[in-house]
C-alpha atoms as a PDB file:
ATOM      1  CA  UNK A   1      43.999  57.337  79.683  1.00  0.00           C
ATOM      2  CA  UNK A   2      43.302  55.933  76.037  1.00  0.00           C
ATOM      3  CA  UNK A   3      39.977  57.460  76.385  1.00  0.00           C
ATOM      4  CA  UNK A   4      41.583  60.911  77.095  1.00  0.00           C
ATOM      5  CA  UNK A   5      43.838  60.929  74.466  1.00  0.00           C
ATOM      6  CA  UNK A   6      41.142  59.860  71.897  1.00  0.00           C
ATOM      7  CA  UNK A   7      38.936  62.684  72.951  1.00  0.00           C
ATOM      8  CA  UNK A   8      41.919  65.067  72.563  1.00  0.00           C
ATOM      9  CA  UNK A   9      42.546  63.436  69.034  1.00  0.00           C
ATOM     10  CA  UNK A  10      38.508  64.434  68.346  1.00  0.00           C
ATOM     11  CA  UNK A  11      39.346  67.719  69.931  1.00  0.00           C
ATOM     12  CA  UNK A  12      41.876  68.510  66.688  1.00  0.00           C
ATOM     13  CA  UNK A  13      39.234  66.776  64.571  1.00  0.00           C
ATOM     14  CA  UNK A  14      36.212  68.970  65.303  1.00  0.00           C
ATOM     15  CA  UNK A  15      38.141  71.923  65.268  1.00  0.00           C
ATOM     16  CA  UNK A  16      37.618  72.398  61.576  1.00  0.00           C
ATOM     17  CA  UNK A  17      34.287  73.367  60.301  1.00  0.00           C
ATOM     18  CA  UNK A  18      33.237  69.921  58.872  1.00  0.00           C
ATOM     19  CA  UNK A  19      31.876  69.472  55.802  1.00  0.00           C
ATOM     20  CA  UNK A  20      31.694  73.429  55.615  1.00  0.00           C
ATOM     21  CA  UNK A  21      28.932  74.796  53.442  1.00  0.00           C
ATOM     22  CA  UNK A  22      31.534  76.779  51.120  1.00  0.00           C
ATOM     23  CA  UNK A  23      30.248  78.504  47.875  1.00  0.00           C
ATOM     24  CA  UNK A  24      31.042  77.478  44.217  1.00  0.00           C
ATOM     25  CA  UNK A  25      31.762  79.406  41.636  1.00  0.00           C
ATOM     26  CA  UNK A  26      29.107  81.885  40.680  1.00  0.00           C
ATOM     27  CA  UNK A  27      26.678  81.168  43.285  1.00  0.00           C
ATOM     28  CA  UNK A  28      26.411  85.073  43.831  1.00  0.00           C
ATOM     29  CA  UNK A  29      24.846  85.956  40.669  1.00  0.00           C
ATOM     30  CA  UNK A  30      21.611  86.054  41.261  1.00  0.00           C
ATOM     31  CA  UNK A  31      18.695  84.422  39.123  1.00  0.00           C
ATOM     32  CA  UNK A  32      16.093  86.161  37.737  1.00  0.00           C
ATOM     33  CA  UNK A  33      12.891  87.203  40.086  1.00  0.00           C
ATOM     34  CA  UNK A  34      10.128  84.676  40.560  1.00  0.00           C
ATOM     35  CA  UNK A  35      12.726  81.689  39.668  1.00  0.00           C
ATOM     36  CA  UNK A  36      12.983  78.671  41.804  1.00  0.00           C
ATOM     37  CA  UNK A  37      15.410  76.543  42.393  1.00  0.00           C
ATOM     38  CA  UNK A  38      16.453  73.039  43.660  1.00  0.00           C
ATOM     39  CA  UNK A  39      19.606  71.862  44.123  1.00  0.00           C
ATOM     40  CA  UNK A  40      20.942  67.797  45.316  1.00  0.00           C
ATOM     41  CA  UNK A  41      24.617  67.730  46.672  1.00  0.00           C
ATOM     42  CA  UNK A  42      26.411  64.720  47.405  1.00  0.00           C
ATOM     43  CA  UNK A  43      30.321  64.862  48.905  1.00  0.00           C
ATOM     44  CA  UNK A  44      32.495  62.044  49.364  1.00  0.00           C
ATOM     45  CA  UNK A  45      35.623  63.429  51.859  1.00  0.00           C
ATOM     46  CA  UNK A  46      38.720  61.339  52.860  1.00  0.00           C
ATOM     47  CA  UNK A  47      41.389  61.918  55.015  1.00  0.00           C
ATOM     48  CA  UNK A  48      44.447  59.803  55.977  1.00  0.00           C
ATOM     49  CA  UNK A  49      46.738  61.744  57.823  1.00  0.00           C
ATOM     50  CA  UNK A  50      46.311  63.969  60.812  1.00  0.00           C
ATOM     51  CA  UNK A  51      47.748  67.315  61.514  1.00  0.00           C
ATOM     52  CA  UNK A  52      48.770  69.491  65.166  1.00  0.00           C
ATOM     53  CA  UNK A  53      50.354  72.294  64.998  1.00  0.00           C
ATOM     54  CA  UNK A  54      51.577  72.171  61.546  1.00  0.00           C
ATOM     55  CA  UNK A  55      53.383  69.203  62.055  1.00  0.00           C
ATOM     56  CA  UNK A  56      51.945  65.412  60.903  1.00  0.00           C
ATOM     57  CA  UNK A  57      51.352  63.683  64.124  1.00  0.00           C
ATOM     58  CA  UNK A  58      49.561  60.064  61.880  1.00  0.00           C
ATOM     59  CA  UNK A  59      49.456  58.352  58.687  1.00  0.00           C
ATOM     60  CA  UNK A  60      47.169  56.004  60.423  1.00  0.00           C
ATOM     61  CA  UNK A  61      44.422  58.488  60.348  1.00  0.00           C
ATOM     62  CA  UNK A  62      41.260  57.058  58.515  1.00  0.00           C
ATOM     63  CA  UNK A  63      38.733  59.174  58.007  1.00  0.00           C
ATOM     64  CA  UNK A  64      35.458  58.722  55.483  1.00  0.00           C
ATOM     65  CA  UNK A  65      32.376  60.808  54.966  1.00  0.00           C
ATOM     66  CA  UNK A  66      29.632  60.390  52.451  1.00  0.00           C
ATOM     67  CA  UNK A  67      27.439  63.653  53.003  1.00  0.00           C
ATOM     68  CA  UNK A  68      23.802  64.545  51.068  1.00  0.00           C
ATOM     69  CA  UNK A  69      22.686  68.079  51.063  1.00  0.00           C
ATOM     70  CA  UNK A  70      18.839  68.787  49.581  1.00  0.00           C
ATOM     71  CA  UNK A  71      18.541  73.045  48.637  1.00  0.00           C
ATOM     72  CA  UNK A  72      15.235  74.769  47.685  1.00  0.00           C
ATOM     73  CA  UNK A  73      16.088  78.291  47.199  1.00  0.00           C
ATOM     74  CA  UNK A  74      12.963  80.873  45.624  1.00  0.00           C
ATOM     75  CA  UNK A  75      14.537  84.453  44.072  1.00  0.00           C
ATOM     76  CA  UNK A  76      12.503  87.528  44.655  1.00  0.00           C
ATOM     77  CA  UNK A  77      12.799  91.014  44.439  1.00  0.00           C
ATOM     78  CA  UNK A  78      12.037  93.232  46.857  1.00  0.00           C
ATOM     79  CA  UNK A  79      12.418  96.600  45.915  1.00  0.00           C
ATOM     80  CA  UNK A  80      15.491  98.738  44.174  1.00  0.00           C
ATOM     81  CA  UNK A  81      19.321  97.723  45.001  1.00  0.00           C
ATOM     82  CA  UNK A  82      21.660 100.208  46.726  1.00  0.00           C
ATOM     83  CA  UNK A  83      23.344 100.037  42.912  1.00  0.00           C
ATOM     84  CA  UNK A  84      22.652  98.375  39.219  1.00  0.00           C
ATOM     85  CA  UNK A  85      19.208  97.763  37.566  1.00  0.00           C
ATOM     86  CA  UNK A  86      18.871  93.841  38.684  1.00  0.00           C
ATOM     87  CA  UNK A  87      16.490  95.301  42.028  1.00  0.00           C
ATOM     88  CA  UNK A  88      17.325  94.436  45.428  1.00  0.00           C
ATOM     89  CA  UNK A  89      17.277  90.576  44.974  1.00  0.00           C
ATOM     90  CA  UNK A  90      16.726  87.709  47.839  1.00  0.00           C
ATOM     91  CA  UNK A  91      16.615  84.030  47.828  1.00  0.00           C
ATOM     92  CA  UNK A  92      15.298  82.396  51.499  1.00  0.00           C
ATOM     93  CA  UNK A  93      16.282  78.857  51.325  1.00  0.00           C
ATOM     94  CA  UNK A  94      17.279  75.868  53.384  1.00  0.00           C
ATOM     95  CA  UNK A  95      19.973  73.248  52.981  1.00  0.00           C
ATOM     96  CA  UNK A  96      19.115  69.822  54.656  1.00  0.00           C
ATOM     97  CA  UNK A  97      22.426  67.762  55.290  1.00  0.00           C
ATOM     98  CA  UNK A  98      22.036  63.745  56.364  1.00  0.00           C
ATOM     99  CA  UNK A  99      24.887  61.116  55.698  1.00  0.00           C
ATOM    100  CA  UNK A 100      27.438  58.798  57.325  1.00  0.00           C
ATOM    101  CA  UNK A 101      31.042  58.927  58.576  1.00  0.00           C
ATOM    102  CA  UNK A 102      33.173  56.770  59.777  1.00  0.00           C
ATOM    103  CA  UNK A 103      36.643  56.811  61.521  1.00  0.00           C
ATOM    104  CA  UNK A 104      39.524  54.548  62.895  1.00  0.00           C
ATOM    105  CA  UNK A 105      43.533  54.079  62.488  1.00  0.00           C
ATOM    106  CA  UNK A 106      46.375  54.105  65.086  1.00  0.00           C
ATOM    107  CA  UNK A 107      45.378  58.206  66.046  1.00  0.00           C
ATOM    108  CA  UNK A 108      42.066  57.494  67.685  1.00  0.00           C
ATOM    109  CA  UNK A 109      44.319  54.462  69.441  1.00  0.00           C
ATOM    110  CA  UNK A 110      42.028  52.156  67.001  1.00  0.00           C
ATOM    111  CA  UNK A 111      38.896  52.672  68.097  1.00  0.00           C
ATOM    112  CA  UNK A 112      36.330  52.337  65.575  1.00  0.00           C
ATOM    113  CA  UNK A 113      33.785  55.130  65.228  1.00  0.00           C
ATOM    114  CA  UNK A 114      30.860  56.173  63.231  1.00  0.00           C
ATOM    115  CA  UNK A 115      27.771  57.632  63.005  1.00  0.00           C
ATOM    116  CA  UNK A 116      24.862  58.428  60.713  1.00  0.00           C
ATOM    117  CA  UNK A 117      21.578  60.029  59.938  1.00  0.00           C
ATOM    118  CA  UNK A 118      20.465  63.617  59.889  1.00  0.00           C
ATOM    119  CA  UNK A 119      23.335  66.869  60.510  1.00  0.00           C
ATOM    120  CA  UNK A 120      22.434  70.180  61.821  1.00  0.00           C
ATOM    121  CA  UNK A 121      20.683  71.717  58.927  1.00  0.00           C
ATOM    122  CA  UNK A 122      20.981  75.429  57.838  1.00  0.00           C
ATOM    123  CA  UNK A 123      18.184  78.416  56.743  1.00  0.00           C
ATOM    124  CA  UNK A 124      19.699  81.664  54.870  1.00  0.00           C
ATOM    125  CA  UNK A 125      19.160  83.862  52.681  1.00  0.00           C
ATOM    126  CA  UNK A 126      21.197  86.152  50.353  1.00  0.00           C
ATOM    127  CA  UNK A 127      20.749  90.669  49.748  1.00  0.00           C
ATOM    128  CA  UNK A 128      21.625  91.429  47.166  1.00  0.00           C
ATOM    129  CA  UNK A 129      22.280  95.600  47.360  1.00  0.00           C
ATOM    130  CA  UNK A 130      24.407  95.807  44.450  1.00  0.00           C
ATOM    131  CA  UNK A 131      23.303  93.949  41.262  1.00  0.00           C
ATOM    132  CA  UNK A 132      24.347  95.133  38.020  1.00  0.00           C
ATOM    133  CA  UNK A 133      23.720  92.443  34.917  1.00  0.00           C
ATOM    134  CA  UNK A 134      24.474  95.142  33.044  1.00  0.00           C
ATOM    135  CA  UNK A 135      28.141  95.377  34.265  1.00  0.00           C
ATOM    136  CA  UNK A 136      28.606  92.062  35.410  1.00  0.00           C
ATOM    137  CA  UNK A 137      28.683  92.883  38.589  1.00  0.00           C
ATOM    138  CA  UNK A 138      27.157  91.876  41.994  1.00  0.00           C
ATOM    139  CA  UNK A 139      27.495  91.834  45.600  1.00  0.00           C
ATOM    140  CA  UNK A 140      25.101  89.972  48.380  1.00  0.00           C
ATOM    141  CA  UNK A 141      25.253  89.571  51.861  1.00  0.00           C
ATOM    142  CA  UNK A 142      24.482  86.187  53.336  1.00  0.00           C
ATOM    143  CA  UNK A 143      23.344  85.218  56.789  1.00  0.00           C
ATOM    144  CA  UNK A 144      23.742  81.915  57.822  1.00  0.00           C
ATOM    145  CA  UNK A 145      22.202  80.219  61.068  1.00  0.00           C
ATOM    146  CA  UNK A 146      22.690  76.704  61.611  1.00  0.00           C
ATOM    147  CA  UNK A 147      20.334  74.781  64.098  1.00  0.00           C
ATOM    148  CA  UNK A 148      21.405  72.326  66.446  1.00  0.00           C
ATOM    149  CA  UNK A 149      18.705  69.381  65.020  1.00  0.00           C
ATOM    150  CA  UNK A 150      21.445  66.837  63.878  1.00  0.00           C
ATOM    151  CA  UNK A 151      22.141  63.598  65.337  1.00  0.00           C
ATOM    152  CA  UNK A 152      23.740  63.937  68.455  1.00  0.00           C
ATOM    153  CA  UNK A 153      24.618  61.525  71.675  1.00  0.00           C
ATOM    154  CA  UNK A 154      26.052  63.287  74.271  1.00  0.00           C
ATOM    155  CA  UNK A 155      27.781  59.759  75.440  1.00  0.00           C
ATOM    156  CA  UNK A 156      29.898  60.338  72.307  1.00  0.00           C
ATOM    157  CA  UNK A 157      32.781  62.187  71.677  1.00  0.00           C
ATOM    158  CA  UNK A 158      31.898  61.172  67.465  1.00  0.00           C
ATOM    159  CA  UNK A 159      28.604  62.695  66.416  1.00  0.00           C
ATOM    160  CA  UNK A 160      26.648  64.351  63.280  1.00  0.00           C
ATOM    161  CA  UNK A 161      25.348  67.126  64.876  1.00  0.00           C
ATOM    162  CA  UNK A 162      27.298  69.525  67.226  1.00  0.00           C
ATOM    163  CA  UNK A 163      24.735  70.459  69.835  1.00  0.00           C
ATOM    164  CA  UNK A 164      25.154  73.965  69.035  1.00  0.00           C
ATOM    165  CA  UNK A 165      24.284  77.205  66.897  1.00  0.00           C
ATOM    166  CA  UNK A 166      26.038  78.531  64.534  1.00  0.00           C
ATOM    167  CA  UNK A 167      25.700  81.749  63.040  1.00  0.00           C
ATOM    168  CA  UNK A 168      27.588  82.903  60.105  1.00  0.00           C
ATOM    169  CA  UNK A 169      27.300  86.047  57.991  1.00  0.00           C
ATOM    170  CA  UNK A 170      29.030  86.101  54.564  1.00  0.00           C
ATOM    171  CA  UNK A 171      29.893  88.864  51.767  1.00  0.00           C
ATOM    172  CA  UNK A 172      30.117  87.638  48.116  1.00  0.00           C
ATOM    173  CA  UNK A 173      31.460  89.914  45.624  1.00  0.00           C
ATOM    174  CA  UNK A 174      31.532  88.464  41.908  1.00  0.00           C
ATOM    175  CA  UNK A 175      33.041  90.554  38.607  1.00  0.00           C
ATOM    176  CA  UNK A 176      32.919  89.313  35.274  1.00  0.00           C
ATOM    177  CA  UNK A 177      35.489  90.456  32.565  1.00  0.00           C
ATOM    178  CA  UNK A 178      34.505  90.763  28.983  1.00  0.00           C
ATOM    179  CA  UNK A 179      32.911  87.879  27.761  1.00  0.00           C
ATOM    180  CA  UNK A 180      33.836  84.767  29.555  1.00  0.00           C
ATOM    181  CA  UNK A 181      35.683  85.522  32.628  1.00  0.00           C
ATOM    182  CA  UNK A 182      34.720  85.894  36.296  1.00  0.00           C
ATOM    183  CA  UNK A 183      36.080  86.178  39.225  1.00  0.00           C
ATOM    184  CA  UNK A 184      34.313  85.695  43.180  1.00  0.00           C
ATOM    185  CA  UNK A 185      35.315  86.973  46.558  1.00  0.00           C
ATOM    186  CA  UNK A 186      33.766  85.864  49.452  1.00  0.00           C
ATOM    187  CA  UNK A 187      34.500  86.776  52.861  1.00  0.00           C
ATOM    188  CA  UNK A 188      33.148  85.114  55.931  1.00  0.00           C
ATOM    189  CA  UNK A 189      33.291  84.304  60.024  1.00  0.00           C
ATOM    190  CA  UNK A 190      30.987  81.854  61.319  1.00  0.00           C
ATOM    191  CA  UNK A 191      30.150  81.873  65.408  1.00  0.00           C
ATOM    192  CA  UNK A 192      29.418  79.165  67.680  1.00  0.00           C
ATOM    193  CA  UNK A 193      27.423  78.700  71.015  1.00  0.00           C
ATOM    194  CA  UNK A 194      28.723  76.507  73.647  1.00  0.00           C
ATOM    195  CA  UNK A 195      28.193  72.708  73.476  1.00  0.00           C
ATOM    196  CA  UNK A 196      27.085  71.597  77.058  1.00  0.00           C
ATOM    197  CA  UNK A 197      26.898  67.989  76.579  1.00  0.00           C
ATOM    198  CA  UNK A 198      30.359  66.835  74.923  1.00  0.00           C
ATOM    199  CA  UNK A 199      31.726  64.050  75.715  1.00  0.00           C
ATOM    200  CA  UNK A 200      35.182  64.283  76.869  1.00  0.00           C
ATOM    201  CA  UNK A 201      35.985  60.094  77.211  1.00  0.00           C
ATOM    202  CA  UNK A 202      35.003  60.566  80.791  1.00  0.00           C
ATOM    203  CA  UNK A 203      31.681  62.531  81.655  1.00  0.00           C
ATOM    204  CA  UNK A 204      29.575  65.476  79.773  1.00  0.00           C
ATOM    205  CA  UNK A 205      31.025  68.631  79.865  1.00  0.00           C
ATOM    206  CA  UNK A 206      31.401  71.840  78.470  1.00  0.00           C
ATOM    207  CA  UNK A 207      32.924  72.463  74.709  1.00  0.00           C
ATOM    208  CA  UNK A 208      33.283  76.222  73.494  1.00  0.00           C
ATOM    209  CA  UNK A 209      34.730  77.377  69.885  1.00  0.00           C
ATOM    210  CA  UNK A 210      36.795  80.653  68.795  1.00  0.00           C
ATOM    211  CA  UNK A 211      34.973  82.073  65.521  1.00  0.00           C
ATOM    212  CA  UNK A 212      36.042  80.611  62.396  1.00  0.00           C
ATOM    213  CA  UNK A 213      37.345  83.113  59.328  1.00  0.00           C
ATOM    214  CA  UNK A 214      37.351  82.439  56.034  1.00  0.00           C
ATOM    215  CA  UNK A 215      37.881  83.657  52.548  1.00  0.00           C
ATOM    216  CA  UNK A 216      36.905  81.987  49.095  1.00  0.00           C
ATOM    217  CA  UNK A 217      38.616  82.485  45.667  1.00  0.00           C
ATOM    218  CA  UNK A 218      37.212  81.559  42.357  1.00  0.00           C
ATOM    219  CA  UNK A 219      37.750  81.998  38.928  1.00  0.00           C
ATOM    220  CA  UNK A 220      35.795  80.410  36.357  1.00  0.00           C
ATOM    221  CA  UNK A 221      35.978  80.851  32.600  1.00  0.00           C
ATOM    222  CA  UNK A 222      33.461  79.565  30.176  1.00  0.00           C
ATOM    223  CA  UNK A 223      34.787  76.908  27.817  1.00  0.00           C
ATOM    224  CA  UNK A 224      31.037  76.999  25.878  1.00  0.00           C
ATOM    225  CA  UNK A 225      28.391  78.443  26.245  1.00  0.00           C
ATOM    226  CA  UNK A 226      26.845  75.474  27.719  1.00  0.00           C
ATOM    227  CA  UNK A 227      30.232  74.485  29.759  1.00  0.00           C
ATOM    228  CA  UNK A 228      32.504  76.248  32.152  1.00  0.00           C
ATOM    229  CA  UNK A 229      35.207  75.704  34.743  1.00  0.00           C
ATOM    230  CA  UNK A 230      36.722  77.266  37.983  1.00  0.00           C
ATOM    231  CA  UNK A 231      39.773  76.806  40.311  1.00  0.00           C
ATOM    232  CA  UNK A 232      39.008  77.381  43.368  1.00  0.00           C
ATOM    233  CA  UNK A 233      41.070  78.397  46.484  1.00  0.00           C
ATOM    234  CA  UNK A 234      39.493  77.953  50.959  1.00  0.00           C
ATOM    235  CA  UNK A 235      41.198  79.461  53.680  1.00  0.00           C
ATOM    236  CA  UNK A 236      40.049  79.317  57.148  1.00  0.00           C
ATOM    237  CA  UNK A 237      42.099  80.552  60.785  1.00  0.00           C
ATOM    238  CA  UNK A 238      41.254  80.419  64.261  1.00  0.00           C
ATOM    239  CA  UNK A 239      38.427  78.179  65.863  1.00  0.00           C
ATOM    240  CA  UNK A 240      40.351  77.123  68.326  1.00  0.00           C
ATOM    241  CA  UNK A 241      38.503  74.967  71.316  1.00  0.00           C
ATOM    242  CA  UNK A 242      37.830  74.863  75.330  1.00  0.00           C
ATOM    243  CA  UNK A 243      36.840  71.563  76.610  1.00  0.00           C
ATOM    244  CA  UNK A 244      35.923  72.375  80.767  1.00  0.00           C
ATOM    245  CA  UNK A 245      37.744  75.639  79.647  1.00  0.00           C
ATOM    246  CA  UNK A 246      41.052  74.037  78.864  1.00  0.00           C
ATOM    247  CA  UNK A 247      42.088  75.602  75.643  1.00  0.00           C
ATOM    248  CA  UNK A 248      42.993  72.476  73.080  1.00  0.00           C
ATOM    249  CA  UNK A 249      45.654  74.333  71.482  1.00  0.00           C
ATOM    250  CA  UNK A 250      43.632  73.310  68.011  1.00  0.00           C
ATOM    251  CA  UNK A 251      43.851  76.722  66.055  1.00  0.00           C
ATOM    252  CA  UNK A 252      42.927  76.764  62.297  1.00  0.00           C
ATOM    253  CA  UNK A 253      45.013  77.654  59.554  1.00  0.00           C
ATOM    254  CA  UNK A 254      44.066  75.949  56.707  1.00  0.00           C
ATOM    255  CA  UNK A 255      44.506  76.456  53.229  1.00  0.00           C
ATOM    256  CA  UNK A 256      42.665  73.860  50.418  1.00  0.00           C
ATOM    257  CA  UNK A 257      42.594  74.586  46.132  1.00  0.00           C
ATOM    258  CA  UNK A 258      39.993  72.790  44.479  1.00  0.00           C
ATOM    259  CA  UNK A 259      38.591  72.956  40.734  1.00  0.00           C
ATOM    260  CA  UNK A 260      35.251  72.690  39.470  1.00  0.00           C
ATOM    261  CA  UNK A 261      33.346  71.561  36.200  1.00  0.00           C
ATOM    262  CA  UNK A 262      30.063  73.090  35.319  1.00  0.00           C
ATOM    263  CA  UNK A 263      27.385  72.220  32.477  1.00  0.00           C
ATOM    264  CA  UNK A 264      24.095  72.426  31.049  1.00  0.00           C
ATOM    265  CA  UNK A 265      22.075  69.829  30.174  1.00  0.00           C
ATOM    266  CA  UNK A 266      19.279  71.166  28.213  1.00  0.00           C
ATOM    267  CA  UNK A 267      17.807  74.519  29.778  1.00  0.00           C
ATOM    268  CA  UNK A 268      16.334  74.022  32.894  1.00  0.00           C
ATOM    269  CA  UNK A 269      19.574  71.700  34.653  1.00  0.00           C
ATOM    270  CA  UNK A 270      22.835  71.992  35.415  1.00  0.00           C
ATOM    271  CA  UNK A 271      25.478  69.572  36.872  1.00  0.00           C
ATOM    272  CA  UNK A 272      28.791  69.885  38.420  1.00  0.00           C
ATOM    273  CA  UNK A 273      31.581  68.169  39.878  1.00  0.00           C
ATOM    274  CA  UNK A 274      34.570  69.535  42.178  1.00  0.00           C
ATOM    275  CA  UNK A 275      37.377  68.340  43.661  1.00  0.00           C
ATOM    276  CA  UNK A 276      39.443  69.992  46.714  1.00  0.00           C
ATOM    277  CA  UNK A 277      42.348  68.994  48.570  1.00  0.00           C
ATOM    278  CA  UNK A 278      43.148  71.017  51.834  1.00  0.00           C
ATOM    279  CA  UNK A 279      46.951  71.106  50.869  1.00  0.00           C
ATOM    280  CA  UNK A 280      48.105  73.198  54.017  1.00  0.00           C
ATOM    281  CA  UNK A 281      46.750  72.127  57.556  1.00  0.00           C
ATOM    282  CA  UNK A 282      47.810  73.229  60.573  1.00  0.00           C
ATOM    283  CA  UNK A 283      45.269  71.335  62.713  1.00  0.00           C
ATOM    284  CA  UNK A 284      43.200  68.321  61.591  1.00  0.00           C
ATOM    285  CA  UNK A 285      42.479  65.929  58.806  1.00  0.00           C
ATOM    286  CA  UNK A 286      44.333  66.784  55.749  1.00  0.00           C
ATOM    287  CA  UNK A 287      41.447  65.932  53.430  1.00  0.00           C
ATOM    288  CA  UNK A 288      40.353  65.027  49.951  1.00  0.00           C
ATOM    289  CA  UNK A 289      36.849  66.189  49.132  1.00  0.00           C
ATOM    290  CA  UNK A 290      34.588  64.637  45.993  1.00  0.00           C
ATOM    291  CA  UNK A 291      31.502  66.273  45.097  1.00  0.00           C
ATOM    292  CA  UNK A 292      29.218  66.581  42.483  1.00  0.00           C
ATOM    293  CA  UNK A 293      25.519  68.481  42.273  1.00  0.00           C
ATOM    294  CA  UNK A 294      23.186  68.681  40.269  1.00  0.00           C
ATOM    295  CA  UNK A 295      20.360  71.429  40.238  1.00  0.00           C
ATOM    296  CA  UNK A 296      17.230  72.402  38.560  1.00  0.00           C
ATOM    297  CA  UNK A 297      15.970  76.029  37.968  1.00  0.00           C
ATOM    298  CA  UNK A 298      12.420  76.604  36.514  1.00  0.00           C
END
């Protein structure tokens, strides 16, 4: 029985998109052609109480995740853009996630869990059909397929990797106003193929996931020329999960705000560091997300 309740307790936990691969502020501008890019993340998310339903169900919840995320991205044009003068503008790249996590409390009935090593890793690329410099104005389309390659043992309900695809195609729309204001919009629903090995504190079955919606907010204003900041609002609904087709009851509505500090350091690097707090959970962790990157364009 303890084992069936901590697998339903994982259940509410892997509902929500972890450590989601959400946009910052400005990341659908695009650079110029021919530049390339590398970016190093690294996200430090907490969580001590646990959510069903929109009701608290634990304060004895104790979740900790220390995540790394390597980017390459390469900008090239490709021919003329559906609108604007910037050319129809793409960037392949690749984001490589590896870290740790680790979880106990009262809620899991005190187990004590964790994992590490490499998470499913992700290959995209961004269109971008309308790009106007000129106007400050742009809009890409980003699809997003996530391979099943992170660590994964299908003897445990507490893993890395998911032991599925994931597919998810994104619109980014970003406006800038006069001479120091912009604002993003990005609009997304990521898809899932079934997970055949999960663990369900008894044998291997079958896990299946709803799609996951979201929407991004942010606004950024530039304090300097060399310095700017954004506040930043995540919302995400439905992935709800079967386990042997038994619906978990585990849908998403989750709402998180978040700000975020940009700079320059010289001209070829830029750092950053964000904070969020998922303020409004219906199902899951109610988290607390560090992060900070740094990347380098040349």
């Amino acid at each position: 029985m303890k084992k069936l309740i901590l697998a339903a307790v994982l259940g509410i936990l892997l509902a929500r998109p972890e450590f989601s691969l959400a946009a910052n502020a400005r990341d659908y501008i695009p650079l110029p052609d021919g530049t390339m890019l590398f970016c190093a993340y690294f996200k430090h998310t907490t969580a001590s109480t646990l959510f069903s339903n929109g009701r608290k169900v634990s304060n004895d919840f104790n979740l900790s995740a220390n995540i790394g995320i390597f980017r390459p991205v390469y900008y090239t044009n490709i021919g003329n853009a559906l609108y604007g003068d910037g050319g129809l503008t793409v960037d392949p790249q690749a984001l490589i996630l590896f870290g740790e996590q680790h979880l106990d409390g009262a809620a899991v009935g005190n187990a004590d869990l964790s994992d590490s090593g490499i998470m499913d890793s992700t290959v995209l690329a961004t269109f971008w059909f309308v790009n106007a410099p000129k106007e400050k104005f742009w809009i890409g389309f980003s699809p997003y397929i996530t391979m099943p390659i992170g660590h994964y043992n299908k003897n445990r309900s507490f893993n890395l990797g998911n032991n599925r695809w994931a597919i998810k195609p994104e619109l980014g729309i970003v406006k800038g106003f006069g001479e120091r204001f912009y604002a993003d919009f990005i609009v997304n629903g990521e898809f899932y193929t079934d997970n055949d090995d999960y663990f369900n504190g008894t044998t291997q079955v079958k896990k299946s996931q709803d799609p996951v919606l979201g929407i991004e907010t942010h606004l950024s204003y530039d304090i300097t020329k060399q310095w700017y900041i954004s506040l930043d609002y995540f919302y995400n609904y439905g992935g709800e999960t079967k386990i042997a087709g038994v619906k978990q009851d585990d849908e998403l509505s989750n709402h998180g705000l978040g700000v975020s500090l940009f700079w320059m350091v010289g001209s070829n690097n830029q750092l950053m560091i964000e904070y969020r707090n998922d303020f409004s959970v219906k199902n899951g962790p109610g988290t607390d997300t560090f992060g900070a990157r740094w990347a380098y364009f040349f």
